[in-house]
Protein backbone atom coordinates (compact mmCIF):
# COMPACT_ATOMS: atom_id res chain seq x y z
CA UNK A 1 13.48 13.98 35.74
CA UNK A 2 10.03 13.15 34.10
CA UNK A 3 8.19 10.80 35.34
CA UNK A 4 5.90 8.25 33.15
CA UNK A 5 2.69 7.96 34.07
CA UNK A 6 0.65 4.74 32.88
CA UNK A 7 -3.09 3.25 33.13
CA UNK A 8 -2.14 0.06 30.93
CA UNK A 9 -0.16 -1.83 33.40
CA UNK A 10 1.76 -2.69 36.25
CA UNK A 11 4.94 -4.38 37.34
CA UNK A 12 5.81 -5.89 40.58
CA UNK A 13 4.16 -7.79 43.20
CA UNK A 14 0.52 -6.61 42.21
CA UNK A 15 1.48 -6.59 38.44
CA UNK A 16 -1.46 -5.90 36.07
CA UNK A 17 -3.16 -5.50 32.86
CA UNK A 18 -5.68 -2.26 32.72
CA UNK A 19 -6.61 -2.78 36.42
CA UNK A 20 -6.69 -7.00 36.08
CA UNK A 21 -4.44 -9.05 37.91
CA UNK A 22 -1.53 -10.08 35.66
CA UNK A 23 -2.36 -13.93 36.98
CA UNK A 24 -6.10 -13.75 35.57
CA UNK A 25 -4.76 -12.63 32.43
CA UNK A 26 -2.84 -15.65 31.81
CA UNK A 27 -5.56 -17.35 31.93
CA UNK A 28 -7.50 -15.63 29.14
CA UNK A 29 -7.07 -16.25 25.39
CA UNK A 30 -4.79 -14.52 24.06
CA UNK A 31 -7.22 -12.52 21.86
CA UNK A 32 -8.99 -11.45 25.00
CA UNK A 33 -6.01 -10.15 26.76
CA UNK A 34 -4.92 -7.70 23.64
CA UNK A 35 -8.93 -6.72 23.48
CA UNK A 36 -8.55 -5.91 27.09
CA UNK A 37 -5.07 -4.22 26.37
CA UNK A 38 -6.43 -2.21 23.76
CA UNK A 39 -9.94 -0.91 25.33
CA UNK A 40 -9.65 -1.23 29.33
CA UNK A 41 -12.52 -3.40 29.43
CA UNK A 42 -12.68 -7.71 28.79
CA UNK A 43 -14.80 -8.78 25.85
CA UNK A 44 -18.41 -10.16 26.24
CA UNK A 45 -18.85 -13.84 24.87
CA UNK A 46 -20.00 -12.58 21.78
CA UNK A 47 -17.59 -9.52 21.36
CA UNK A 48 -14.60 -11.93 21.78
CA UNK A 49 -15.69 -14.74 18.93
CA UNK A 50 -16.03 -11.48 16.90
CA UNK A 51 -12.39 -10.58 17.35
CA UNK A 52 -10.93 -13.99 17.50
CA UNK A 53 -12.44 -13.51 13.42
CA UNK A 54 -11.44 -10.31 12.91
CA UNK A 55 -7.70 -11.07 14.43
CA UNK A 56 -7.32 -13.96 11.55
CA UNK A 57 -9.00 -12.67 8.88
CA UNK A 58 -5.49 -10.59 8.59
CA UNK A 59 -3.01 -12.76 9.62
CA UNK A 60 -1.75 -13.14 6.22
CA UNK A 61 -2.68 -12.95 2.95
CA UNK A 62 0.29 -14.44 0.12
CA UNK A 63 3.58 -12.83 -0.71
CA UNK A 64 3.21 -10.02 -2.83
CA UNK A 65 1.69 -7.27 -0.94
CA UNK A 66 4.25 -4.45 0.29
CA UNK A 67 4.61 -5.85 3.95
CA UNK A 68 5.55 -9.01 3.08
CA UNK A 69 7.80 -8.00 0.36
CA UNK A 70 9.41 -5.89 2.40
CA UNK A 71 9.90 -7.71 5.24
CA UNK A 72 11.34 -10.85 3.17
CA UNK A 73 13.68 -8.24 0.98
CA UNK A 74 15.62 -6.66 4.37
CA UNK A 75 15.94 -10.24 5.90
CA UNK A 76 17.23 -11.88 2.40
CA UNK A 77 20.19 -9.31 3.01
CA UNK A 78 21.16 -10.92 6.39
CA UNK A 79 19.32 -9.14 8.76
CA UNK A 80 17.89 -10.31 12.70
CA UNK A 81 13.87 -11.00 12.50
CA UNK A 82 13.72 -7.92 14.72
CA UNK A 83 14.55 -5.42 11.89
CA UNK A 84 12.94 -7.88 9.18
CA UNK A 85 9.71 -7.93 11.09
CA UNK A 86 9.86 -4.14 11.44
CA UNK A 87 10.68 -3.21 7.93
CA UNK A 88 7.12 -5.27 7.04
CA UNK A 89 5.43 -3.34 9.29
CA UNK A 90 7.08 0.09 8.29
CA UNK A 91 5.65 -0.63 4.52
CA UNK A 92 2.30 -0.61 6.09
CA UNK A 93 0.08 2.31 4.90
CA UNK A 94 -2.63 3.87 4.05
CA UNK A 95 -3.03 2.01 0.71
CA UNK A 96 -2.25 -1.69 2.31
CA UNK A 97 -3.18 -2.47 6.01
CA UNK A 98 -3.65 1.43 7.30
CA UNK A 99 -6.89 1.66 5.54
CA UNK A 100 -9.20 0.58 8.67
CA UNK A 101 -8.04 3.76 10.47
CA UNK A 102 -9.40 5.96 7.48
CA UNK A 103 -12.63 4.04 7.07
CA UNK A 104 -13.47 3.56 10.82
CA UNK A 105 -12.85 8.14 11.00
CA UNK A 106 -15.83 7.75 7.62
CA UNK A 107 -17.74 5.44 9.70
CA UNK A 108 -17.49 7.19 13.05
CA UNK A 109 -18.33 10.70 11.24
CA UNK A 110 -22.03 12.22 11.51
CA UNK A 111 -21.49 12.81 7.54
CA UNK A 112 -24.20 10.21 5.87
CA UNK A 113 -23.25 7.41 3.48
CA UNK A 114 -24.67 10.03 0.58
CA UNK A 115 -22.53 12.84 1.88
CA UNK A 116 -19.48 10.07 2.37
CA UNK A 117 -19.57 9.62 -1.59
CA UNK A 118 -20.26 12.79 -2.70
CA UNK A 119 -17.26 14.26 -0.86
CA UNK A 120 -14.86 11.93 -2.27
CA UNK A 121 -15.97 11.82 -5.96
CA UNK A 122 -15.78 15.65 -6.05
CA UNK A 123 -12.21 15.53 -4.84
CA UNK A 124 -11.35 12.49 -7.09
CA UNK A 125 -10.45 10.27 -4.06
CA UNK A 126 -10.57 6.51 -3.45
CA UNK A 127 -13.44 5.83 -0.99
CA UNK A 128 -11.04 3.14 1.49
CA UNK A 129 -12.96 0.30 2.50
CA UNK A 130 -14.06 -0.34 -1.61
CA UNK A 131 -12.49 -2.07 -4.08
CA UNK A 132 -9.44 -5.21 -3.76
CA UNK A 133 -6.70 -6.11 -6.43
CA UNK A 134 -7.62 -9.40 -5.50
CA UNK A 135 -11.20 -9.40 -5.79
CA UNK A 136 -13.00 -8.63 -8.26
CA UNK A 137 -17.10 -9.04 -6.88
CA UNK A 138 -16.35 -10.54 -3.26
CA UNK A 139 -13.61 -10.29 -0.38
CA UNK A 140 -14.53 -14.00 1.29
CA UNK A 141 -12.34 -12.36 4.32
CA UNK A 142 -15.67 -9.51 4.36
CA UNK A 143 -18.38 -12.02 3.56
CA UNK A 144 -17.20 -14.56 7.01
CA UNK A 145 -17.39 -10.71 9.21
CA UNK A 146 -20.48 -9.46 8.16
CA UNK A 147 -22.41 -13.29 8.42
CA UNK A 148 -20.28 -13.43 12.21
CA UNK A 149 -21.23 -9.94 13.01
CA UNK A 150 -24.92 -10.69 12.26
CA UNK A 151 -24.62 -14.08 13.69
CA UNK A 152 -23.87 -12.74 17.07
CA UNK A 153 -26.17 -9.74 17.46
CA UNK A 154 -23.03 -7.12 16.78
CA UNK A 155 -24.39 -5.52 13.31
CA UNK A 156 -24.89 -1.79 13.85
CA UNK A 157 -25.00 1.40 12.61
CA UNK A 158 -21.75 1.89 11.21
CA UNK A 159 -21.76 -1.77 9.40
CA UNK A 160 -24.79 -0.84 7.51
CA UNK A 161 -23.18 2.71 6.98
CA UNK A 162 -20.51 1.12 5.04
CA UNK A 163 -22.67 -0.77 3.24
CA UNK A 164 -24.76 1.84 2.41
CA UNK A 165 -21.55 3.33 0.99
CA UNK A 166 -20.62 0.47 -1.39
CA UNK A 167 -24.49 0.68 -2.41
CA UNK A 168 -24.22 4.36 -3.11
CA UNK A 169 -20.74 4.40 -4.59
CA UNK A 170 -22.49 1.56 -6.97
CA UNK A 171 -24.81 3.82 -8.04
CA UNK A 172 -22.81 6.80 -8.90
CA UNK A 173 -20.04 5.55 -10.11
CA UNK A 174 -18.99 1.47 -10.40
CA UNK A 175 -19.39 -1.45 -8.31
CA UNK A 176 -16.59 -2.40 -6.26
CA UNK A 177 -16.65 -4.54 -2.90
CA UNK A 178 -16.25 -4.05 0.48
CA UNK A 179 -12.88 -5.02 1.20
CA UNK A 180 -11.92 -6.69 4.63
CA UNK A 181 -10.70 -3.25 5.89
CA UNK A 182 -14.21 -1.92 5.49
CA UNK A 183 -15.50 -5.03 7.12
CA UNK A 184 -13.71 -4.65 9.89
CA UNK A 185 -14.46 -0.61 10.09
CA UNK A 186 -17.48 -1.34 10.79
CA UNK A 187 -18.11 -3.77 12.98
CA UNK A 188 -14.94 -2.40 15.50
CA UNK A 189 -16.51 0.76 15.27
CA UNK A 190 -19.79 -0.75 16.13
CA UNK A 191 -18.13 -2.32 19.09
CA UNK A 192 -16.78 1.33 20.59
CA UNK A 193 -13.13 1.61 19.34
CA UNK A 194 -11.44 4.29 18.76
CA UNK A 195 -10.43 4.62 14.92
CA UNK A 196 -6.68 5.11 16.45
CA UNK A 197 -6.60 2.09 16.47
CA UNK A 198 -7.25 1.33 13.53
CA UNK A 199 -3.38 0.65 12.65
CA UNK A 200 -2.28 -1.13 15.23
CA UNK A 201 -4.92 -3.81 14.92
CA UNK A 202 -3.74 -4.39 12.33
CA UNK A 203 -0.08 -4.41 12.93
CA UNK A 204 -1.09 -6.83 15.29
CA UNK A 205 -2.83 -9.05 13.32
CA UNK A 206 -0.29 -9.45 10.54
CA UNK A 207 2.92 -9.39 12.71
CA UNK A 208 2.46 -13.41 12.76
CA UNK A 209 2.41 -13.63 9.13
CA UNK A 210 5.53 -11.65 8.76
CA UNK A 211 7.21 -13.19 11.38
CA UNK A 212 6.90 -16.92 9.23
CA UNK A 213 7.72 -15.26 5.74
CA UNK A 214 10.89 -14.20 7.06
CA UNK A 215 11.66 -17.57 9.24
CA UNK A 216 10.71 -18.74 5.60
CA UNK A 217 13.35 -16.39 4.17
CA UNK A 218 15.73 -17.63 6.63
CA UNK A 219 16.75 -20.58 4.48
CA UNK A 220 17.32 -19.06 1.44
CA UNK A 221 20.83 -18.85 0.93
CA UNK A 222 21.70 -16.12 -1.79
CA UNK A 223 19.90 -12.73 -1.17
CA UNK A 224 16.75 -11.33 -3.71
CA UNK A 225 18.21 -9.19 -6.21
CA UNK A 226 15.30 -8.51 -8.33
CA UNK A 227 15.15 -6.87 -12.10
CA UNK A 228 14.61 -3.45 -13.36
CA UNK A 229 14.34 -1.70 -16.29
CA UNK A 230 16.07 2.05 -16.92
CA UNK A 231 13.78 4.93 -18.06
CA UNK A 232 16.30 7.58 -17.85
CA UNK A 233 18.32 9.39 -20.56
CA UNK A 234 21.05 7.50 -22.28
CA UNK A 235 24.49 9.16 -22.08
C-alpha cells in the first residue's frame, strides 16, 4: 500500500501547519494562516495587509459572471451547497477567475514587456491581465492594489512589467486597463509565488461569494428556467 507523504501538515498530538504549531495558528488571521498554507513561510507586516487586499478585492463581484451563474443555476434545481459551491468553482477559467495563473507565467517569464506584446498580437491572442467587460478606462479593484502595493514598499519588477505591458499594448494596438487579475499578477509574483497558484487564490477568494449567492438561492422557491432562442433547421 502507498503511503502519502506530506510537508503541509500534521495531525495528532503535535498537529501542525507547514512546520507551525496548529495552536499558534489559531491565533493568526485567517488570511495569514492560508498565506502560510500556501507558501511555507508567515507573512511580514506589510506582506499580510497586502493580501488581506488582494483576498477581498475578489470576494465577489455581482451576479452575472459564469461562477456565480453557475453556482446559483445547479442549487435553484435542489441541490446541497456542497455541489452548488463546486459547480461555481468548476465554471472558473481561463477567461473569468483563471486568468492570474496565465499573467503571473507572462510576468514571471525573462520575455520583456515588448516581446510580451509582440508575441501575442502576431498570434491574434488576448494579452490576460488587459481589458474588463466592466470597465471601460479603470478597474477600481486594480487602482486600491497598485496604490497598497506602493504604499507598503511591495512594487517590483513584475508590477511595473505589467504595466509596461498595458503601456505597450496602448501603443500598438488600443488602450485597455489592467484588470484586477493583472493587478494581482504582479504584485504576488513580486512577493515570490508560484504562478500555480494562481487558480487557487482565487478559488479561495471567491468561494465566500458563492457560498452567499447560493444561501441567497436557497429561498427561491421555483427553479431558474431561463429563455432561448432556436437557430437550427426547421423540420
Amino acid at each position: 500500500m502507498t503511503e502519502w507523504k506530506t510537508s503541509v501538515s500534521s495531525s495528532g498530538e503535535d498537529a501542525n501547519v507547514r512546520g507551525e504549531s496548529i495552536k499558534e495558528v489559531m491565533d493568526m488571521d485567517f488570511s495569514d494562516a492560508i498565506f502560510l498554507t500556501l507558501k511555507s513561510e508567515i507573512p511580514g507586516e506589510e506582506e499580510s495587509e497586502m493580501f488581506k487586499t488582494i483576498l477581498s478585492s475578489c470576494i465577489d463581484h455581482g451576479v452575472g459572471n459564469p461562477s456565480t451563474v453557475a453556482a446559483r443555476t445547479v442549487q435553484s434545481g435542489g441541490n446541497d451547497m456542497n455541489v452548488s459551491v463546486a459547480a461555481g468553482i468548476s465554471a472558473l477559467g481561463d477567461k473569468h477567475g483563471g486568468a492570474i495563473e496565465g499573467v503571473m507565467r507572462l510576468l514571471q517569464s525573462k520575455n520583456s514587456a515588448e516581446e510580451i506584446v509582440e508575441e501575442k498580437l502576431l498570434k491574434d491572442k488576448k494579452i490576460p491581465g488587459l481589458g474588463h467587460k466592466v470597465y471601460d478606462e479603470k478597474d477600481p479593484r486594480t487602482e486600491k492594489i497598485f496604490k497598497k502595493a506602493e504604499e507598503l514598499g511591495l512594487e517590483g519588477e513584475c508590477t511595473e512589467k505589467m504595466k509596461a505591458v498595458q503601456r505597450v499594448f496602448s501603443d500598438r494596438k488600443v488602450s485597455l486597463p489592467i484588470n484586477v487579475d493583472g493587478a494581482i499578477a504582479g504584485v504576488m509574483s513580486d512577493l515570490g509565488w508560484d504562478h500555480r497558484l494562481g487558480k487557487g487564490l482565487f478559488i479561495i477568494a471567491r468561494t465566500p461569494g458563492l457560498v452567499a449567492h447560493v444561501q441567497e438561492e436557497m429561498d427561491k422557491e421555483d427553479f431558474r428556467r431561463e429563455s432561448g432562442e432556436y437557430t437550427g433547421d426547421q423540420p
